[in-house]
N, C-alpha and C. Protein backbone atom coordinates (compact mmCIF):
# COMPACT_ATOMS: atom_id res chain seq x y z
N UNK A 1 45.92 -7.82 -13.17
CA UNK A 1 45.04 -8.29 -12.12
C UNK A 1 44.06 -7.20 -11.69
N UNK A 2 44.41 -5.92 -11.45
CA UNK A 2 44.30 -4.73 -11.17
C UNK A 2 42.25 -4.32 -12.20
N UNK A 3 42.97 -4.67 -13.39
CA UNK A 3 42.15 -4.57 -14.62
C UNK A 3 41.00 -5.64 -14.63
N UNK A 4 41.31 -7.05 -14.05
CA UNK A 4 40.29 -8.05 -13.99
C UNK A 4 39.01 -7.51 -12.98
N UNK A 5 39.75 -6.68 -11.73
CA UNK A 5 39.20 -6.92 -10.32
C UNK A 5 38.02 -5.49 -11.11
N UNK A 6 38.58 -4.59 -11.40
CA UNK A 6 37.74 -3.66 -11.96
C UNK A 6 36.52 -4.03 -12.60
N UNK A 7 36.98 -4.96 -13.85
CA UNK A 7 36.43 -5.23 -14.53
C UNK A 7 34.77 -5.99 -14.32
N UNK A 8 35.12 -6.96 -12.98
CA UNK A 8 34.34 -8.08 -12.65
C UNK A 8 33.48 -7.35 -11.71
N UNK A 9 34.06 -5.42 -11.34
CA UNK A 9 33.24 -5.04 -10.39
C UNK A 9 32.10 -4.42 -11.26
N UNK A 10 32.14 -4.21 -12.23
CA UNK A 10 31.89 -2.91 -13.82
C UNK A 10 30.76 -3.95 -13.66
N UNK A 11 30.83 -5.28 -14.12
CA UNK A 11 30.17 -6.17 -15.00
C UNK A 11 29.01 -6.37 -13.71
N UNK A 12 29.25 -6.60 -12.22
CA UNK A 12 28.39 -6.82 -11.13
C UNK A 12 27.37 -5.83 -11.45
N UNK A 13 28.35 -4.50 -11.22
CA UNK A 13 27.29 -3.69 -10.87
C UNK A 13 26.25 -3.52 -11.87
N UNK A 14 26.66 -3.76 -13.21
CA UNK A 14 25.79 -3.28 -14.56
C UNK A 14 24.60 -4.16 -14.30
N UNK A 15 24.94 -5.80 -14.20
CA UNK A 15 23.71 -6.88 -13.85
C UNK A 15 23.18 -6.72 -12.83
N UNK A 16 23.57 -5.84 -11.72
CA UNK A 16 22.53 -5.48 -10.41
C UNK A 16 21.76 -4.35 -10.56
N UNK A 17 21.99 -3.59 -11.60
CA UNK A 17 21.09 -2.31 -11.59
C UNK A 17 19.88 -2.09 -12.47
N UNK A 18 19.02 -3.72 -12.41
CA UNK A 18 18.12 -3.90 -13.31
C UNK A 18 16.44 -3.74 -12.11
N UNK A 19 15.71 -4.19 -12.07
CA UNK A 19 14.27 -4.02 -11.55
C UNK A 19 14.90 -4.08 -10.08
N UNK A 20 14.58 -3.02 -9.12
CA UNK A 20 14.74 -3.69 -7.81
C UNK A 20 14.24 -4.80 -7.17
N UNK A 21 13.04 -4.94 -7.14
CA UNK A 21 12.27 -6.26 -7.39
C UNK A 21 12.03 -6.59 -7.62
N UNK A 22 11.43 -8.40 -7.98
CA UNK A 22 10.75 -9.41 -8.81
C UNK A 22 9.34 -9.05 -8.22
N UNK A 23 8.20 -8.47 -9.53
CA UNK A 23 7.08 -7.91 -9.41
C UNK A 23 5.98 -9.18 -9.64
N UNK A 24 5.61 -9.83 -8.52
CA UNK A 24 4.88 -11.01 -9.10
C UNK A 24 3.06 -10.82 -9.17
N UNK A 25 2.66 -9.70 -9.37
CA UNK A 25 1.24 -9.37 -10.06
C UNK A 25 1.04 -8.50 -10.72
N UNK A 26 1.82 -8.53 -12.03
CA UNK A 26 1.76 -7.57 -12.83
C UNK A 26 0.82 -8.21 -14.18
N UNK A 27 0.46 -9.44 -13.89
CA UNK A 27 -1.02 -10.36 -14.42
C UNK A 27 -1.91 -9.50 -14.42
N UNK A 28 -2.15 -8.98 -12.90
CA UNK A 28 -3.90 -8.68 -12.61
C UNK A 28 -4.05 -7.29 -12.92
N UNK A 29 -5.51 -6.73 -13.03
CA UNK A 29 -5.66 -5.72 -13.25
C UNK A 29 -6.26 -4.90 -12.59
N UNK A 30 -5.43 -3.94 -13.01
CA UNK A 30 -5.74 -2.42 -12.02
C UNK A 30 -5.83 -1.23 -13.29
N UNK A 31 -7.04 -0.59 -13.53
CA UNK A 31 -7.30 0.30 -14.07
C UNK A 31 -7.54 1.97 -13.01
N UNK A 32 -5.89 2.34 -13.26
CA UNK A 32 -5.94 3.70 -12.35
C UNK A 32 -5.89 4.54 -13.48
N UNK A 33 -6.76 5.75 -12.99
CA UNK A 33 -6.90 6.71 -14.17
C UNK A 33 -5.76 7.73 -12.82
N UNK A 34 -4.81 7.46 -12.79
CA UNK A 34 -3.44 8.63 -11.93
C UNK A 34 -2.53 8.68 -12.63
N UNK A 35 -1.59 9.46 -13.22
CA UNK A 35 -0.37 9.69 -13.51
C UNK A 35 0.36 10.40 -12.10
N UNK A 36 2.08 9.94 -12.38
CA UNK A 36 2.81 10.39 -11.44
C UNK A 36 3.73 9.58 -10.54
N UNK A 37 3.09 8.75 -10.50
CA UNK A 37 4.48 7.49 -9.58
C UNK A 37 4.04 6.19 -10.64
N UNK A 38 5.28 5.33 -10.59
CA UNK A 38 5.36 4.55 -11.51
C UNK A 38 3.76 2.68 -11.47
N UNK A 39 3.04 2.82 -12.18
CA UNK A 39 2.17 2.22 -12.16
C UNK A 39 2.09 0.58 -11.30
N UNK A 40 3.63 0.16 -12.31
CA UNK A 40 3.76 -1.06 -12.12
C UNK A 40 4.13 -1.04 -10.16
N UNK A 41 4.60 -0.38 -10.00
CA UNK A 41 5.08 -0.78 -8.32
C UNK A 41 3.76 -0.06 -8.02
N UNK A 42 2.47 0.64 -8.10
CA UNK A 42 1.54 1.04 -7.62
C UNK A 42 0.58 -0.50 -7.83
N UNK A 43 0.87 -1.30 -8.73
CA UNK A 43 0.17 -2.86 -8.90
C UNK A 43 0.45 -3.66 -7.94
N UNK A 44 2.13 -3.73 -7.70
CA UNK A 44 2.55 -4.81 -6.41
C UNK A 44 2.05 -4.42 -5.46
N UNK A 45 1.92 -2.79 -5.20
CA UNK A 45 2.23 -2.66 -3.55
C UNK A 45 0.51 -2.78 -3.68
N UNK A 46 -1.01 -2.63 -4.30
CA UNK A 46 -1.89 -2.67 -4.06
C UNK A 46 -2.34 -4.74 -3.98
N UNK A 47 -1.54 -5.31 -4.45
CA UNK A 47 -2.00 -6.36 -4.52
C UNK A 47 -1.27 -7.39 -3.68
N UNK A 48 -0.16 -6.48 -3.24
CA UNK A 48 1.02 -7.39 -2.26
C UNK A 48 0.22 -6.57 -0.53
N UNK A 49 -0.65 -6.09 -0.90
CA UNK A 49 -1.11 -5.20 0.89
C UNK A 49 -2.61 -6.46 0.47
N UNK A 50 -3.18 -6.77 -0.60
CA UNK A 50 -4.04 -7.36 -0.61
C UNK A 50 -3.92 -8.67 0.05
N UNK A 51 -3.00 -9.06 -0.51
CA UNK A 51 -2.38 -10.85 -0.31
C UNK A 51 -2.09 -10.75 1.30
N UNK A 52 -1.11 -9.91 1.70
CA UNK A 52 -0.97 -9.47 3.12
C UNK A 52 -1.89 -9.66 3.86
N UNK A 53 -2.99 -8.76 3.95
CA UNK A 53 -4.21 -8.50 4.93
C UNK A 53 -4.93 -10.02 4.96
N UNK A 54 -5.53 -10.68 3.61
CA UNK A 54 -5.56 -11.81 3.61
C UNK A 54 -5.38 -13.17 4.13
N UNK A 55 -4.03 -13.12 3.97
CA UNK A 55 -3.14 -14.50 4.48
C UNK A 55 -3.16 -13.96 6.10
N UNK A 56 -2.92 -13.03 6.36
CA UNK A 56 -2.96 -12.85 7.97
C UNK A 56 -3.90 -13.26 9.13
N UNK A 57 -5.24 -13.03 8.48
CA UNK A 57 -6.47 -12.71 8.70
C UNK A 57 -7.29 -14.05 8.32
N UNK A 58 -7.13 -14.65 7.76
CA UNK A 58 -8.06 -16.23 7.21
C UNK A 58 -7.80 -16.83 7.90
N UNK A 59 -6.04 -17.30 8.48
CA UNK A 59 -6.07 -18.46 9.10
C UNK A 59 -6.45 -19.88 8.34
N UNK A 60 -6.61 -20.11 7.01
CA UNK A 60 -7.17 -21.00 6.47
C UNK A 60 -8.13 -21.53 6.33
N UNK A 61 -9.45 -20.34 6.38
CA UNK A 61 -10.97 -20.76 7.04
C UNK A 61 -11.38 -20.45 4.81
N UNK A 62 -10.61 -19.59 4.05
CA UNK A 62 -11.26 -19.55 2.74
C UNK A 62 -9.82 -19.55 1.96
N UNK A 63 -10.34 -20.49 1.09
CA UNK A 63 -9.47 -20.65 -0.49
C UNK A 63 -8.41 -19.73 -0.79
N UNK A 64 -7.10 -19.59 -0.58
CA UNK A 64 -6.42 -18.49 -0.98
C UNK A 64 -7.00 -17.88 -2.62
N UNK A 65 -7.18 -16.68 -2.57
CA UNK A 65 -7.57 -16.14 -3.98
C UNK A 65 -8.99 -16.04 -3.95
N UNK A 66 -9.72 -16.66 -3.19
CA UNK A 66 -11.11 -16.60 -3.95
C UNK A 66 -11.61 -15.23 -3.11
N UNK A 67 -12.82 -14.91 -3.84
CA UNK A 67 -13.21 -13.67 -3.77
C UNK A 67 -13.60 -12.97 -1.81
N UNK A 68 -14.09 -14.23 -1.50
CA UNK A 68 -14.33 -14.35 0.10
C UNK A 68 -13.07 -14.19 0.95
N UNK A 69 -11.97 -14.52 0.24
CA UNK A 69 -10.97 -14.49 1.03
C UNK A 69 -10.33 -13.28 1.19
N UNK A 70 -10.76 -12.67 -0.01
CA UNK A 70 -10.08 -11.15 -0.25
C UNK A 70 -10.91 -10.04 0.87
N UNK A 71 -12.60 -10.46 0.81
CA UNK A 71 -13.39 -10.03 1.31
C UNK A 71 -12.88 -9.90 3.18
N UNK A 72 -12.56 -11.12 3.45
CA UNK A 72 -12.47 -11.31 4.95
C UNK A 72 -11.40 -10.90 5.37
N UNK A 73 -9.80 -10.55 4.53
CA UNK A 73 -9.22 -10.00 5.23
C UNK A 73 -9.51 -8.42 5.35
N UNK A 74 -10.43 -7.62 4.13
CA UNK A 74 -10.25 -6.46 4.23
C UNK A 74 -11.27 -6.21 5.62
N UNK A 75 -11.76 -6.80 5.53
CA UNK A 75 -12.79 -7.18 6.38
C UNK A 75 -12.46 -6.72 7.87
N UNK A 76 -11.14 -7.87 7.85
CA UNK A 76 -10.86 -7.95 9.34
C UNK A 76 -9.72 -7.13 9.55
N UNK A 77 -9.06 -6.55 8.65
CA UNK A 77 -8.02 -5.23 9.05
C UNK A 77 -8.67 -4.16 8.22
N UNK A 78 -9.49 -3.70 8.13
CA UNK A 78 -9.41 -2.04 7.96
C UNK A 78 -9.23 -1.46 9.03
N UNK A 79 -10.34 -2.12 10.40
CA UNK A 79 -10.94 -0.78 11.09
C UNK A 79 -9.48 -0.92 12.04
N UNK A 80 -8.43 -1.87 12.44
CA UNK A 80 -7.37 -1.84 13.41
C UNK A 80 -6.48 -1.03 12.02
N UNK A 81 -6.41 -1.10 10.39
CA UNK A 81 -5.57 -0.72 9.88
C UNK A 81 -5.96 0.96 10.06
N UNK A 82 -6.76 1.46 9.99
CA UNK A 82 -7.35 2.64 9.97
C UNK A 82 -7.07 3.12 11.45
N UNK A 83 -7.16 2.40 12.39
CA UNK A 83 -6.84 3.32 13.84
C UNK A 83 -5.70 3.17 14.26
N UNK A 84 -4.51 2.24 13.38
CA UNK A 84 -3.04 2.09 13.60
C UNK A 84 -2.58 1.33 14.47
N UNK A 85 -3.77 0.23 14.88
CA UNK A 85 -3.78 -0.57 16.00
C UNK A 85 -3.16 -2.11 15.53
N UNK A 86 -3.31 -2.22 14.24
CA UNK A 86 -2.83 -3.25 13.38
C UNK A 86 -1.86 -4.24 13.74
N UNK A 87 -1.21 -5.45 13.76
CA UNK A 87 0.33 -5.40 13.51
C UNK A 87 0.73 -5.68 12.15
N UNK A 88 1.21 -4.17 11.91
CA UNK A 88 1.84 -4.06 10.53
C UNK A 88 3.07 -4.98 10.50
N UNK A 89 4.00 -5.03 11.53
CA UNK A 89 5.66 -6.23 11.45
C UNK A 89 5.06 -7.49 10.89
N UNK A 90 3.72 -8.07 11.81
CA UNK A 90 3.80 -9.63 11.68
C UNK A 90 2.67 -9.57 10.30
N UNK A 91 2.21 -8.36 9.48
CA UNK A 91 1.50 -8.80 8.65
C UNK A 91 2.08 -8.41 7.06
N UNK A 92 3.48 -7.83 6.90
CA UNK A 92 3.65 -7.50 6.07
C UNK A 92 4.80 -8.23 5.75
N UNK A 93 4.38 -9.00 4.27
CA UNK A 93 5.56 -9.85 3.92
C UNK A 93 6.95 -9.53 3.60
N UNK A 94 7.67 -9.91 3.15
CA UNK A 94 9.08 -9.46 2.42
C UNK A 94 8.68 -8.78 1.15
N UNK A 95 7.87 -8.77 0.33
CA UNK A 95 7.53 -8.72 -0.99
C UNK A 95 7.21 -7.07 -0.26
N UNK A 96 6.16 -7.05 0.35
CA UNK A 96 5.57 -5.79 0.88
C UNK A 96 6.89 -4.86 1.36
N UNK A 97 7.66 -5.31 2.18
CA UNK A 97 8.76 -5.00 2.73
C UNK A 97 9.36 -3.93 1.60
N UNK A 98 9.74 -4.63 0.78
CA UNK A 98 10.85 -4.43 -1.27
C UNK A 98 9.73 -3.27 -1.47
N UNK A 99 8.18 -3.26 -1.56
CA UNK A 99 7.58 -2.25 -2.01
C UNK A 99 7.62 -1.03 -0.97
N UNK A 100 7.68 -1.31 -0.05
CA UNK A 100 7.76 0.05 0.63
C UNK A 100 8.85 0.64 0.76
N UNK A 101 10.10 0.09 0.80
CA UNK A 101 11.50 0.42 0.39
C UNK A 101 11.83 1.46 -0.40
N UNK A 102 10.78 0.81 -1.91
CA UNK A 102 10.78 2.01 -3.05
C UNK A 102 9.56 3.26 -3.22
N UNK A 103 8.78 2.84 -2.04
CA UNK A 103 7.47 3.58 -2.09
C UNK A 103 8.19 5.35 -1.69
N UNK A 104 9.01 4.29 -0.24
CA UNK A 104 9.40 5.43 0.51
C UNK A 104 10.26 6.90 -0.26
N UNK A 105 11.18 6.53 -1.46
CA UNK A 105 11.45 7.25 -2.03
C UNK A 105 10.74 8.00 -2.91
N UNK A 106 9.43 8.44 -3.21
CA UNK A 106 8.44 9.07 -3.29
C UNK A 106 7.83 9.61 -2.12
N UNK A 107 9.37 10.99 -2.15
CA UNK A 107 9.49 11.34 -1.21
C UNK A 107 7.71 12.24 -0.83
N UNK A 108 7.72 12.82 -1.98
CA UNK A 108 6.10 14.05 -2.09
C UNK A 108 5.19 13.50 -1.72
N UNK A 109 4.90 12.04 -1.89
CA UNK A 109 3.85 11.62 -1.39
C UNK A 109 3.70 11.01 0.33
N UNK A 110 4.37 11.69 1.27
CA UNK A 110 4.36 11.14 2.16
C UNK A 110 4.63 12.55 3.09
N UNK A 111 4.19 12.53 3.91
CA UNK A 111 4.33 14.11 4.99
C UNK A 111 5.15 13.43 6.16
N UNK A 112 6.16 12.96 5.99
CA UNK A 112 6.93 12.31 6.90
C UNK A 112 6.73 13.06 8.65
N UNK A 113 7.00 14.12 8.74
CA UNK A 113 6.54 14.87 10.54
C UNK A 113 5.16 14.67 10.95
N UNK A 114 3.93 15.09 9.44
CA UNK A 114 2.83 14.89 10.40
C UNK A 114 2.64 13.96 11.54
N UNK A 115 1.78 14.36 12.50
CA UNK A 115 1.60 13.82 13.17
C UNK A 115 0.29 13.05 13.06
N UNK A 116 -1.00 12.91 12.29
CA UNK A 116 -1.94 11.92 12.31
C UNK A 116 -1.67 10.85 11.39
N UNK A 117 -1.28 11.49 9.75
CA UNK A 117 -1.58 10.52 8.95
C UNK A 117 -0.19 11.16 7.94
N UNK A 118 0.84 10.11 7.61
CA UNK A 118 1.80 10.47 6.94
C UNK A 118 1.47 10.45 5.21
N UNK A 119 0.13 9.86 4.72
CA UNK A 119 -0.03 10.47 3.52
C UNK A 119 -0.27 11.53 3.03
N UNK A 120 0.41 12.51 1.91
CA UNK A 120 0.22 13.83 1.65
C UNK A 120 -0.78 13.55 0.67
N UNK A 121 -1.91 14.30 1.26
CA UNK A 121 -3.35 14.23 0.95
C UNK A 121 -2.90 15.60 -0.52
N UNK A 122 -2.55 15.93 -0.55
CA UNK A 122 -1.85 17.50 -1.38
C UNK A 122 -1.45 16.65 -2.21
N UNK A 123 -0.82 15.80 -2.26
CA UNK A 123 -0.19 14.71 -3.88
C UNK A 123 -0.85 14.59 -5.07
N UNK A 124 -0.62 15.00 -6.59
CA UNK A 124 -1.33 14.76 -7.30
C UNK A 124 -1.81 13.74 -7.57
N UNK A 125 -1.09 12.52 -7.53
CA UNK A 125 -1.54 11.18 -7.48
C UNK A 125 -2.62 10.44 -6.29
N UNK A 126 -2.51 11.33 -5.25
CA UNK A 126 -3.69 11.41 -3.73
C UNK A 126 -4.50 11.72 -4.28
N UNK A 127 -4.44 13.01 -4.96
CA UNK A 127 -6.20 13.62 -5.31
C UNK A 127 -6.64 13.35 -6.19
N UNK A 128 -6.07 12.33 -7.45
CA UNK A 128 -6.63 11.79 -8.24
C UNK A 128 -7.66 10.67 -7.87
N UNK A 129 -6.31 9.76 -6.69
CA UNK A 129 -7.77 8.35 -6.72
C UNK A 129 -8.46 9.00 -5.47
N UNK A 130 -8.69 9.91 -4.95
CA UNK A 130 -9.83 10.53 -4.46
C UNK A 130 -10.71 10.15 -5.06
N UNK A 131 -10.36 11.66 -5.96
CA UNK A 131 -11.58 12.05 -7.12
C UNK A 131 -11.94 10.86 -7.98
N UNK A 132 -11.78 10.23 -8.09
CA UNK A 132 -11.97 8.68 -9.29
C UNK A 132 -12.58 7.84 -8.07
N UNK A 133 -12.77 7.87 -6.93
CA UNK A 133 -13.33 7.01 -6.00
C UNK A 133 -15.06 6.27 -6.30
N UNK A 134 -15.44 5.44 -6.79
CA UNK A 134 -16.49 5.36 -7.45
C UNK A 134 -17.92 5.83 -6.38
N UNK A 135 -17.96 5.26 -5.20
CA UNK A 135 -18.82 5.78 -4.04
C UNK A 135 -18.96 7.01 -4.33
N UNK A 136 -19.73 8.03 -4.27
CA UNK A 136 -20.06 9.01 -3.86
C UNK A 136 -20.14 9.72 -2.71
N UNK A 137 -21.04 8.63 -1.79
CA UNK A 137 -20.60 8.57 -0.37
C UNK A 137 -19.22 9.28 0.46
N UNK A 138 -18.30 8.07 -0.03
CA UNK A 138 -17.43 8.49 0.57
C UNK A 138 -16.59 9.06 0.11
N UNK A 139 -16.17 9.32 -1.51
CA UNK A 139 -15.55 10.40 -1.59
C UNK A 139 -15.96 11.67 -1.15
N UNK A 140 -17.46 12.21 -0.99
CA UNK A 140 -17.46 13.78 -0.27
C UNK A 140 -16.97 13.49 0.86
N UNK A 141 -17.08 12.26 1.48
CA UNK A 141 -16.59 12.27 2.92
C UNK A 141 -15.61 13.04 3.07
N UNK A 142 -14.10 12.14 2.51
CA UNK A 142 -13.21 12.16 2.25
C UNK A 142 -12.69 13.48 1.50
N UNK A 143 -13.07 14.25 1.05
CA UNK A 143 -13.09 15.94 0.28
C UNK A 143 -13.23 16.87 1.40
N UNK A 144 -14.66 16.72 2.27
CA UNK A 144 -15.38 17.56 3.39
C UNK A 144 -14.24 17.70 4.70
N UNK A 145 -14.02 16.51 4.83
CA UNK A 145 -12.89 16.18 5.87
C UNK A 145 -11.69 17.04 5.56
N UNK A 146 -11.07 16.90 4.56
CA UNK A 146 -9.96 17.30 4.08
C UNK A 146 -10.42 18.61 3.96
N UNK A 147 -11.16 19.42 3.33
CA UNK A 147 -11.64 20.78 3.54
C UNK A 147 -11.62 21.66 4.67
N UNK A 148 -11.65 20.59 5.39
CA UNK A 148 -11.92 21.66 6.95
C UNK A 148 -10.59 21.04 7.94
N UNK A 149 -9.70 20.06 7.04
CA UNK A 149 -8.02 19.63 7.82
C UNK A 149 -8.25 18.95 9.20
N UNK A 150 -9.59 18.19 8.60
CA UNK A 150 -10.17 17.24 9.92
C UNK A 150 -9.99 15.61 9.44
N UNK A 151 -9.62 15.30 8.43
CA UNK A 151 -9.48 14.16 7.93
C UNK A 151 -7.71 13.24 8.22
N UNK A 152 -8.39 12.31 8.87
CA UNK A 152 -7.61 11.38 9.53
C UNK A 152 -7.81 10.18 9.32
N UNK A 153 -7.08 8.82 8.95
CA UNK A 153 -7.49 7.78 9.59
C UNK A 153 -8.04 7.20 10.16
N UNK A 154 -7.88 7.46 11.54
CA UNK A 154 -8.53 7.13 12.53
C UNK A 154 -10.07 7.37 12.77
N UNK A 155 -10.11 8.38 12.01
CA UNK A 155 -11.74 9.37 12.69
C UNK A 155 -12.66 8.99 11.46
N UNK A 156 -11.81 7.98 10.05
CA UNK A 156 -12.60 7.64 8.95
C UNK A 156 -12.90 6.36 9.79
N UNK A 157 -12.13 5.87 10.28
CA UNK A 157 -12.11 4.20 10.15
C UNK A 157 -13.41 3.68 10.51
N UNK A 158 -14.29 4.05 11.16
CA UNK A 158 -15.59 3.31 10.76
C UNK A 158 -16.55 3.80 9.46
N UNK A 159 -16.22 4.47 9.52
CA UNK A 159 -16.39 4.85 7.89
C UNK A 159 -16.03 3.78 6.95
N UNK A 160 -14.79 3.51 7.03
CA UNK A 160 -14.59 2.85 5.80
C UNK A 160 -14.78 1.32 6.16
N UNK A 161 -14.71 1.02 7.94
CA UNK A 161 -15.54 -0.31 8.11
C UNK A 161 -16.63 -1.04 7.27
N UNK A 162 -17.28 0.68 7.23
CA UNK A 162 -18.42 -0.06 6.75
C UNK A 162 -18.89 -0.13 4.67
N UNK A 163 -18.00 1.07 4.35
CA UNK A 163 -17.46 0.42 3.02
C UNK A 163 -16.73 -0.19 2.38
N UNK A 164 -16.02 -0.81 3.28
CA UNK A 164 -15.02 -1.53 2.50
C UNK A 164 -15.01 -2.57 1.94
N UNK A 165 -16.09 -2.79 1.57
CA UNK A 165 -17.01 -4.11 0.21
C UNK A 165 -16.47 -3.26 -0.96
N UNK A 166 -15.99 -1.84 -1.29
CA UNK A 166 -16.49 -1.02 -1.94
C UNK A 166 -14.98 -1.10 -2.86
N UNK A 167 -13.92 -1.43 -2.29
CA UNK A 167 -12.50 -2.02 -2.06
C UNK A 167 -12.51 -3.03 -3.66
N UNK A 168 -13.19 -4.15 -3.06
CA UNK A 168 -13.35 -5.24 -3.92
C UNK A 168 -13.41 -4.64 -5.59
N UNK A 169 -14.37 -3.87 -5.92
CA UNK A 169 -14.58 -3.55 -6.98
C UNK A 169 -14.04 -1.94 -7.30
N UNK A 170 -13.34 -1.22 -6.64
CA UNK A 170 -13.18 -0.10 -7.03
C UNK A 170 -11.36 -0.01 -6.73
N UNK A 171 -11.17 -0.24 -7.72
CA UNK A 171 -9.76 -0.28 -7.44
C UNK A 171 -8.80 1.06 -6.96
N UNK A 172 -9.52 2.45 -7.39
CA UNK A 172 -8.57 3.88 -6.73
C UNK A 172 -9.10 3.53 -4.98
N UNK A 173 -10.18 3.04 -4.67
CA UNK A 173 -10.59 3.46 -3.85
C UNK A 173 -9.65 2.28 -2.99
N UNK A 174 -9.56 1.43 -3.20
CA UNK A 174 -8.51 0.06 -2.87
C UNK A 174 -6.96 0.52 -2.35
N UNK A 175 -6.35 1.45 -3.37
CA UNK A 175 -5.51 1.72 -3.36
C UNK A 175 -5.39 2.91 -2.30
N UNK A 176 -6.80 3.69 -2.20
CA UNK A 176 -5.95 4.54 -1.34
C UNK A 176 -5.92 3.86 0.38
N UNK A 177 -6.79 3.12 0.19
CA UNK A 177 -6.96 2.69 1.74
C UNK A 177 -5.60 1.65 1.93
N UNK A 178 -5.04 0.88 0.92
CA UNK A 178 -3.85 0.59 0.96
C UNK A 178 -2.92 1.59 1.62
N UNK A 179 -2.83 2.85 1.02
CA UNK A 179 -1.39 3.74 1.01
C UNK A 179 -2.19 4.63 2.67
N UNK A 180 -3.49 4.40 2.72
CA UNK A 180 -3.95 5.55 3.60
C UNK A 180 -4.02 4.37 4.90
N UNK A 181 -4.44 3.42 5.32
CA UNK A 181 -4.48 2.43 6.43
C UNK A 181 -2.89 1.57 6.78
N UNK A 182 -2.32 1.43 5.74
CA UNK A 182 -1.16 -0.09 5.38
C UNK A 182 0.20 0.75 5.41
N UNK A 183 0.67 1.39 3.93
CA UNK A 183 2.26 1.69 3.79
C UNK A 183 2.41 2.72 4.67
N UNK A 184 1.45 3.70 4.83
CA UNK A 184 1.47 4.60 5.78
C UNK A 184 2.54 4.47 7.28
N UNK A 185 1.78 3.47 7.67
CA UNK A 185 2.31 2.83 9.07
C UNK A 185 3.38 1.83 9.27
N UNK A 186 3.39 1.58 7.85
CA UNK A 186 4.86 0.68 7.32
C UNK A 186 6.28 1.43 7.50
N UNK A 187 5.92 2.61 6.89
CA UNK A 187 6.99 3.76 7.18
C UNK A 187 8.25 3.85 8.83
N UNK A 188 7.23 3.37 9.45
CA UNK A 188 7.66 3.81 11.14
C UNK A 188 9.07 2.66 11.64
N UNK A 189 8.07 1.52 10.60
CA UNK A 189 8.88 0.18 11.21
C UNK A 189 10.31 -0.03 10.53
N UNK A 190 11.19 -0.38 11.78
CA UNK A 190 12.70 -0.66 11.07
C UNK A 190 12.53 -2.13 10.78
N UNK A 191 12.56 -2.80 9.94
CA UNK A 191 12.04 -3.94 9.48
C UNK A 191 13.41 -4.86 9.66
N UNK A 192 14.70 -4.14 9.15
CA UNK A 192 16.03 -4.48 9.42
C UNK A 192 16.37 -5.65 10.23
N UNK A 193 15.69 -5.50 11.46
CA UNK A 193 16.42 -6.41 12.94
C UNK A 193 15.39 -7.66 13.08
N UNK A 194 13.78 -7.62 11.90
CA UNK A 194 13.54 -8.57 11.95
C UNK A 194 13.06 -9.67 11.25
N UNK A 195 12.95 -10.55 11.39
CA UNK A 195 12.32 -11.76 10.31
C UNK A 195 11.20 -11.00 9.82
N UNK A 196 11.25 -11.42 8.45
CA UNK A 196 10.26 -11.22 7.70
C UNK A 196 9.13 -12.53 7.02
N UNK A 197 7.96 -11.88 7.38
CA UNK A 197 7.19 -12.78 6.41
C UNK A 197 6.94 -12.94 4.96
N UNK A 198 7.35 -14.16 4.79
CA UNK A 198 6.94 -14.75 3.10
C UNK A 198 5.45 -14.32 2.84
């Protein structure tokens, strides 16, 4: 009996230690020129913060998916995602939830004490989609700032108010405002004690 109970625990654990999560946009495309954290969960969590901001933010005024819809949520959460004014609880689904779970263990990329902005701007994978940022604009922004250890969130966020059309088509630059406005502030929340959104 002894041998069954073992056995049936052997066999659990082997079939539970496969993908932590079911990755459901690994369809679409994201051309990151970064090495360093694993791509495929850098796809969910940029397209599961997309779907997020989205569905929150429409209210059902545009087509889930269509290009306007993508437009209006970035639209309508950068500049509260950028000054931390957001609500990250009621806008981040379960899916988002599973990605930040595993984000969080990438541990280097995150300055857990700072006090403005918990992304480690120092990350090789940070200063890549910097540098790959297609704007010009705002990547010196974003360099100049960081040069002189004045670069924050908050003090970009009309900044990126006003590029964030720039989102749509530039996918490093997408991603960082994801990890730099969104998981960032995800970090704080004990998600544990509450309902989550689908």
């Amino acid at each position: 009996m002894k041998t069954r109970i073992l056995l049936l625990i052997a066999v659990i654990a082997m079939y539970s230690c496969g993908e932590p999560i079911a990755y459901k946009y690994q369809n679409k495309e994201m051309d990151i020129a970064c090495a360093g954290i694993d791509p495929s969960l850098l796809k969910e969590a940029l397209y599961s913060f997309e779907n997020d901001i989205s569905a929150y933010y429409n209210n059902e005024q545009y087509s889930p998916g269509s290009a306007v819809y993508f437009e209006f949520g970035y639209a309508n959460f950068i500049y509260p995602g950028a000054t931390g004014t957001a609500d990250y609880a009621k806008i981040a689904s379960s899916h988002t939830i599973a990605i930040m779970d595993i984000l969080k263990k990438e541990e280097s990329l995150w300055n857990k004490n700072a006090k403005d902005s918990k992304l480690n701007y120092k990350h090789p994978f940070v200063k890549c989609l910097i540098e790959n940022i297609d704007n010009k604009e705002i990547k010196e922004k974003i360099e100049t700032l960081q040069s002189v250890n004045y670069f924050t969130p908050t003090i970009m966020s009309e900044f990126y108010r006003v590029h964030v059309g720039d989102a749509l088509t530039d996918k490093h630059f997408a991603l960082f405002i994801a990890l730099e406005t969104y998981y960032q502030n995800l970090l704080e929340i004990d998600f544990s004690a509450m309902s989550k959104n689908e």
